[in-house]
Protein backbone atom coordinates (compact mmCIF):
# COMPACT_ATOMS: atom_id res chain seq x y z
CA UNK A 1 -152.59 -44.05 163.68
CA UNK A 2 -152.85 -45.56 160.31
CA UNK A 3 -150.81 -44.28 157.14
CA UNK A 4 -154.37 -42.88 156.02
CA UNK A 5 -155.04 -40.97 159.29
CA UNK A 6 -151.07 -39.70 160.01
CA UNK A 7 -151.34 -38.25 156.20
CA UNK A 8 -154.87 -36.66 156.99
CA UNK A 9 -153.05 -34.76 159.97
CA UNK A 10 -150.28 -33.38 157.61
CA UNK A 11 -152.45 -31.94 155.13
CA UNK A 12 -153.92 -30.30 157.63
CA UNK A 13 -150.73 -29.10 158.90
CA UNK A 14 -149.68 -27.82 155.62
CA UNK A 15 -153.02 -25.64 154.57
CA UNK A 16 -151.76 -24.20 158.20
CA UNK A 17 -148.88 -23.52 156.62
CA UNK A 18 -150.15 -22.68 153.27
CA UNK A 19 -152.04 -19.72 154.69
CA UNK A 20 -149.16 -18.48 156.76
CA UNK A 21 -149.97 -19.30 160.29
CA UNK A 22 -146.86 -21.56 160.71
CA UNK A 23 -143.92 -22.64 158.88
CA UNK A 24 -143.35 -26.08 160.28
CA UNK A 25 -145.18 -28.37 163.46
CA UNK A 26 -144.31 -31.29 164.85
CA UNK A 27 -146.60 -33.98 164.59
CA UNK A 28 -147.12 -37.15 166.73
CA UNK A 29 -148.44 -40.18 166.73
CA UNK A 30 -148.66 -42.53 169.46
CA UNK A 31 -148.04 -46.43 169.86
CA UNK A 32 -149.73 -48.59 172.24
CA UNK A 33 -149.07 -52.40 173.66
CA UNK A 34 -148.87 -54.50 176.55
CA UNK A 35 -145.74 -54.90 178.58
CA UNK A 36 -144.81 -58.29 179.44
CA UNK A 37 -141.30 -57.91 181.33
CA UNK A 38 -140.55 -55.43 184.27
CA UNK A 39 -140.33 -51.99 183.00
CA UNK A 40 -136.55 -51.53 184.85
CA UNK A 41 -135.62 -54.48 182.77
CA UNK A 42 -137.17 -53.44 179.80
CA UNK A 43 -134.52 -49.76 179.99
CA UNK A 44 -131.81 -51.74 180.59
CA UNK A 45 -132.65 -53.37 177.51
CA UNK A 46 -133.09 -49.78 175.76
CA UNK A 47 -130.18 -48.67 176.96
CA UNK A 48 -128.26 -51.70 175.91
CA UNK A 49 -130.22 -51.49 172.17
CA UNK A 50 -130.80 -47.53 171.83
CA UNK A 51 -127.53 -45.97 174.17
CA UNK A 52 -128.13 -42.20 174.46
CA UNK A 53 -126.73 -39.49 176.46
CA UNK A 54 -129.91 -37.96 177.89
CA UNK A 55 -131.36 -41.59 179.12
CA UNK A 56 -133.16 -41.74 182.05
CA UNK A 57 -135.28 -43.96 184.02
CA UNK A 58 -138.18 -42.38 186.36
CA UNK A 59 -140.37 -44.70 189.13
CA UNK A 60 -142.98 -43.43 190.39
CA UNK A 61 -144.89 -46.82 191.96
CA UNK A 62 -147.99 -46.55 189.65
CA UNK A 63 -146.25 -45.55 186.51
CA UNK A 64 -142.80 -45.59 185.28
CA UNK A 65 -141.00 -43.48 182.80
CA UNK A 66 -138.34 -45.03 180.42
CA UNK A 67 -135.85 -42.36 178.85
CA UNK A 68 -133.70 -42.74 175.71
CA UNK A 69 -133.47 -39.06 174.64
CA UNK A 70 -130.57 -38.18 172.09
CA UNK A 71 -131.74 -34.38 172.30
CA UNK A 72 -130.23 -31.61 175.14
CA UNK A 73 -133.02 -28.85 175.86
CA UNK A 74 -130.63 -26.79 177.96
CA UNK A 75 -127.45 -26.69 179.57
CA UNK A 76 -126.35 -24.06 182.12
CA UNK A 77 -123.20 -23.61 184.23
CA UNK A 78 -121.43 -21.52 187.05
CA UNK A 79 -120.43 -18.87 184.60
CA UNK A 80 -123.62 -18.01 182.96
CA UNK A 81 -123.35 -19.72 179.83
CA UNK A 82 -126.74 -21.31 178.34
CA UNK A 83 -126.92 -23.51 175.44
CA UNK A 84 -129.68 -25.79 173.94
CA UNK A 85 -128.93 -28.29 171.07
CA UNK A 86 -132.13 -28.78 168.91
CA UNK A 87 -132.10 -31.80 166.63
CA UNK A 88 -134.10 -31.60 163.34
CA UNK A 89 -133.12 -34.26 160.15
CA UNK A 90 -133.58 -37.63 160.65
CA UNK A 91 -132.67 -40.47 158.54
CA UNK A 92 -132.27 -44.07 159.76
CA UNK A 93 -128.99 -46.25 159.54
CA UNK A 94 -127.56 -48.14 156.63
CA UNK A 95 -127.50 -52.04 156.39
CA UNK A 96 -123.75 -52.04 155.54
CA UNK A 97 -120.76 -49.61 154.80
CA UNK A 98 -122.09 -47.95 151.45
CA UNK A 99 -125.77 -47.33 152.83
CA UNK A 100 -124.11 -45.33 155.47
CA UNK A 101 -122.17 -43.27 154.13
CA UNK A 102 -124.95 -42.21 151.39
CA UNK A 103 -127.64 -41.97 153.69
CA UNK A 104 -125.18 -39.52 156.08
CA UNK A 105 -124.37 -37.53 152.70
CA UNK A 106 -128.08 -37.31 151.96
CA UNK A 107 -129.33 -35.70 155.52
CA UNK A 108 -126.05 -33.26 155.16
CA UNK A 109 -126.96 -32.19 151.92
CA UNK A 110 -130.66 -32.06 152.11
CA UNK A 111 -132.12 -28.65 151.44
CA UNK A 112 -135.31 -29.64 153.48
CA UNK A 113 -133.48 -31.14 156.77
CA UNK A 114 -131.30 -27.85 156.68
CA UNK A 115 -134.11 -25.30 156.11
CA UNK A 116 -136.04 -27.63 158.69
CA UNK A 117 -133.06 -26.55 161.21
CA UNK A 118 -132.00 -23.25 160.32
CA UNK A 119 -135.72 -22.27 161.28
CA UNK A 120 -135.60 -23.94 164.36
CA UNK A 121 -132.11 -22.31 165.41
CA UNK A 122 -133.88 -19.29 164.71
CA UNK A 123 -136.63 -19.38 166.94
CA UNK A 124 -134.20 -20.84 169.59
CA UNK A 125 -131.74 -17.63 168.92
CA UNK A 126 -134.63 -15.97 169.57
CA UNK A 127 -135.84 -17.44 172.76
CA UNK A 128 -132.24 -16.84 173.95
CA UNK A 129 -132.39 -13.78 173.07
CA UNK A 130 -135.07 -12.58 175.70
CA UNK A 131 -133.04 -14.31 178.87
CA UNK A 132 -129.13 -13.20 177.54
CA UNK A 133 -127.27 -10.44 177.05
CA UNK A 134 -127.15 -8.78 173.78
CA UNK A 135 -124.62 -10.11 171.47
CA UNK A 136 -124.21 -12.93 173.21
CA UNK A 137 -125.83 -15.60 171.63
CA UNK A 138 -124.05 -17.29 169.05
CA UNK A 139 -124.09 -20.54 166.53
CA UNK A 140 -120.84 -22.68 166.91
CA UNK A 141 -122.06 -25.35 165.44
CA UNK A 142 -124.83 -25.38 162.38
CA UNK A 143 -125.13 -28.62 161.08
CA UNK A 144 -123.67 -31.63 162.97
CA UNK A 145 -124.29 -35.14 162.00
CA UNK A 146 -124.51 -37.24 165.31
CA UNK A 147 -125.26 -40.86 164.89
CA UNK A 148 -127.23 -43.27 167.29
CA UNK A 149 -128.18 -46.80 167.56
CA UNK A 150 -130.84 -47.13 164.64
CA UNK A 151 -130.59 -43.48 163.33
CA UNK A 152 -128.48 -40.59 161.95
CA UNK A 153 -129.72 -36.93 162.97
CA UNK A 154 -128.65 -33.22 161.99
CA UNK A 155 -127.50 -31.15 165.19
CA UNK A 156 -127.20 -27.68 165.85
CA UNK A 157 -125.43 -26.25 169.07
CA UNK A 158 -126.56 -22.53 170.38
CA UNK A 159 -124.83 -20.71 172.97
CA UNK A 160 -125.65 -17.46 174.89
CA UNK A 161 -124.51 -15.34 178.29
CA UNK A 162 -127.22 -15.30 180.84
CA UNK A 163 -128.55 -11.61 182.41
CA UNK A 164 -130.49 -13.40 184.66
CA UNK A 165 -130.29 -15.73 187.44
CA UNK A 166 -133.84 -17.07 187.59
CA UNK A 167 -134.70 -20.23 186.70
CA UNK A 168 -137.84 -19.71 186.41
CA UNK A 169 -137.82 -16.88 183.95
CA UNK A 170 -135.53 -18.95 181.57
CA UNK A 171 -137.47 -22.24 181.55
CA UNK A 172 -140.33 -19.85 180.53
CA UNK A 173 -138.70 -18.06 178.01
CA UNK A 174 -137.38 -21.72 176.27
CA UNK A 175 -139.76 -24.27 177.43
CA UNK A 176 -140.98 -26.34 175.40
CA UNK A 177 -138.27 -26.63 172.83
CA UNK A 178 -138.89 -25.49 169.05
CA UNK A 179 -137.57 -28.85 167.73
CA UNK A 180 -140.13 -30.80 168.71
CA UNK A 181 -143.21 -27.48 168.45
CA UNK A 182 -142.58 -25.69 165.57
CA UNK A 183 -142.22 -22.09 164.52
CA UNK A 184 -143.87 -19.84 165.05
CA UNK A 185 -144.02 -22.08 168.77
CA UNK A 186 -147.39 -20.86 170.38
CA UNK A 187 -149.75 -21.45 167.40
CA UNK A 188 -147.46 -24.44 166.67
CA UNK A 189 -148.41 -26.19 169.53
CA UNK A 190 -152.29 -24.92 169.43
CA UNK A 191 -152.18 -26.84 166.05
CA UNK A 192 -150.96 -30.02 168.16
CA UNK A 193 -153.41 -29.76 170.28
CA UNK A 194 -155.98 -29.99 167.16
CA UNK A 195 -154.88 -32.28 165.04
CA UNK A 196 -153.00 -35.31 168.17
CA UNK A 197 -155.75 -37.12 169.01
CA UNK A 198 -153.32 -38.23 172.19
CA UNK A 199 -152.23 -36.69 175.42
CA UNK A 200 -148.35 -36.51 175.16
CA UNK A 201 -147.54 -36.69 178.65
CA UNK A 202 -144.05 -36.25 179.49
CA UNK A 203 -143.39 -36.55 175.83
CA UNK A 204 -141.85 -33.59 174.29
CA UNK A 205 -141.48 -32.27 177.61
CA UNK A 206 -137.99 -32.50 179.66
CA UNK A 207 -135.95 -34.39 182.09
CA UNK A 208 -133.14 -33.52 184.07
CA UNK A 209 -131.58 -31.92 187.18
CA UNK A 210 -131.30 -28.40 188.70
CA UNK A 211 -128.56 -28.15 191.52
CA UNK A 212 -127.71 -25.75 194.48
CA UNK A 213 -125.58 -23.79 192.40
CA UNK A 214 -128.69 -22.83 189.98
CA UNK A 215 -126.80 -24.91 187.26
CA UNK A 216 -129.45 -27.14 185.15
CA UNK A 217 -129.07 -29.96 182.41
CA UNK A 218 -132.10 -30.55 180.99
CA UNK A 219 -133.01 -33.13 178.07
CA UNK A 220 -136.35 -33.21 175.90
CA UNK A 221 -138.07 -36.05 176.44
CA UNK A 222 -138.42 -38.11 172.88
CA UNK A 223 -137.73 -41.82 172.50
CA UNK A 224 -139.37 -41.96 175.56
CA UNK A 225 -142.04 -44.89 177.28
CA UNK A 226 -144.91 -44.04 179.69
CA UNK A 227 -145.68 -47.48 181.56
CA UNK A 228 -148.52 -48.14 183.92
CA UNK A 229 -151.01 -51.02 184.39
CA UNK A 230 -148.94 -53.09 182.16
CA UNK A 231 -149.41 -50.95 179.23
CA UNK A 232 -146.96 -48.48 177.34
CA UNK A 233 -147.26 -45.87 175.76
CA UNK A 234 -144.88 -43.94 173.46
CA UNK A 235 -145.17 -40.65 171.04
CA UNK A 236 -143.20 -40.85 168.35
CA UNK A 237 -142.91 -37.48 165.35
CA UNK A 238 -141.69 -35.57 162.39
CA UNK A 239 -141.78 -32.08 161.53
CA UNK A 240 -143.94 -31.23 158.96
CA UNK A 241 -143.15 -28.44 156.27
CA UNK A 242 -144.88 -27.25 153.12
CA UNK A 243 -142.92 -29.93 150.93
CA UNK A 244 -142.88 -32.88 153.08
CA UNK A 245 -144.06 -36.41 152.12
CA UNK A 246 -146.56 -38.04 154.22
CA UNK A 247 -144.99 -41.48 153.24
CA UNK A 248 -141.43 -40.45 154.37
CA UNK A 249 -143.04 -38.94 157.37
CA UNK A 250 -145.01 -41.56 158.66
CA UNK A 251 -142.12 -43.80 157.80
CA UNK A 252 -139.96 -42.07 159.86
CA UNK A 253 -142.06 -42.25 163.39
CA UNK A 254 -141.96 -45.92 162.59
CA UNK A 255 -138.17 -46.46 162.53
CA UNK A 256 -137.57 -43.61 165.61
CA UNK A 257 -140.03 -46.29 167.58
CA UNK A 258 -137.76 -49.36 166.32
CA UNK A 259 -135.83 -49.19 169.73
CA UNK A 260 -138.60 -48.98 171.46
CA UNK A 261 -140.46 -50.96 170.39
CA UNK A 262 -137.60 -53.77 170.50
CA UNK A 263 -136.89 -52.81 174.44
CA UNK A 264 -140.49 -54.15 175.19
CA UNK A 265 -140.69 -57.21 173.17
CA UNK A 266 -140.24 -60.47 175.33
């Protein structure tokens, strides 16, 4: 999308949110190009340029799926713990020492990155909340600065004691994630499917494993390329609130593609 068309999708977003229907939506745009080198060689490249824990690299013989996820969805293990660590607050790396450490000061200090996650730990305390038992769920961790290859984001880590067993009923209490939806989630993501002109795919959506011992580690699926007939494709967003720019925003798809789009180039 052009700057013009991203910024005609927010303002749409907020007069959703300026009539109280949602407080913040994620918003997407997606880039397009030809791949020249062999998409296995073009994630080792990502990997090399964009290293992130939740990477993963998917072949299915007529498309391939190339995986550089920062972001855990959920986490289970043998003694019934949950947790899910949604990212929201992104800023993108300094060009030397001083840059840095200003730009990491700004996204800890930034009312509207904070309020941005506090209302998406909210909604994920509440999706918890229907799959654990009560007074379980807990925040250790509020705002965490991780930092990555070309960016900086804000962290928060949410924990909770499982009353069920089922799989099933917790990847339908949590799934999709709030980070990359919105809040409220349901008419969130009706709104997405309004305003994206695109199909996201597997974008947004998760990766990850589910063993014998019903234990699951689960990533969402951003920074992520869909290849097949030679072309990619690749989703990349911000989350829109009442007082965001549409410069900043737009902005910031364009330097979470960097990687990317530096993976595929010859």
């Amino acid at each position: 999308l052009s700057f013009e068309q991203y910024s005609e999708k927010i303002l749409k977003a907020k007069h959703y949110i300026q009539h109280g229907e949602i407080y913040q939506v994620n918003l997407s745009q997606c880039l397009q190009m030809p791949l020249s080198i062999p998409p296995y060689e073009a994630y080792k490249k990502l990997r090399a340029l964009n290293p992130a824990p939740f990477s993963a690299y998917l072949n299915f013989g007529e498309g391939q799926i190339l995986c550089s996820s920062p972001e855990r969805f959920l986490q289970t293990n043998a003694q019934g713990l949950i947790q899910t660590e949604p990212i929201k607050g992104t800023v993108k790396r300094g060009k030397n020492p001083e840059e840095e450490e200003s730009l990491k000061h700004f996204l800890l200090t930034s009312e509207k990155n904070r309020a941005e996650l506090m209302m998406i730990v909210d909604l994920e305390r509440n999706d918890l909340g229907k799959i654990c038992q009560f007074g379980s769920i807990h925040v250790p961790t509020l705002y965490e600065l991780r930092t990555y290859a070309t960016v900086h984001h804000l962290v928060s880590v949410i924990r909770g004691k499982l009353k069920t067993k089922n799989l099933v009923d917790i990847l339908q209490a949590c799934f999709p994630g709030g980070s990359i939806t919105g809040a409220p989630k349901l008419r969130a993501m009706q709104i997405i499917d309004e305003l994206e002109p695109h199909n996201r795919g597997i974008y947004t959506g998760s990766i990850g494993y589910i063993d014998y011992r019903r234990q699951m580690d689960l990533n969402i699926a951003i920074r992520t390329i869909m290849h097949q007939q030679g072309n990619i494709f690749f989703p990349v967003g911000s989350g829109i609130v009442w007082d965001s720019n549409p410069t900043e925003e737009y902005e910031e798809t364009l330097y979470k593609g960097q990687a990317l789009i530096s993976a595929v180039s010859p």
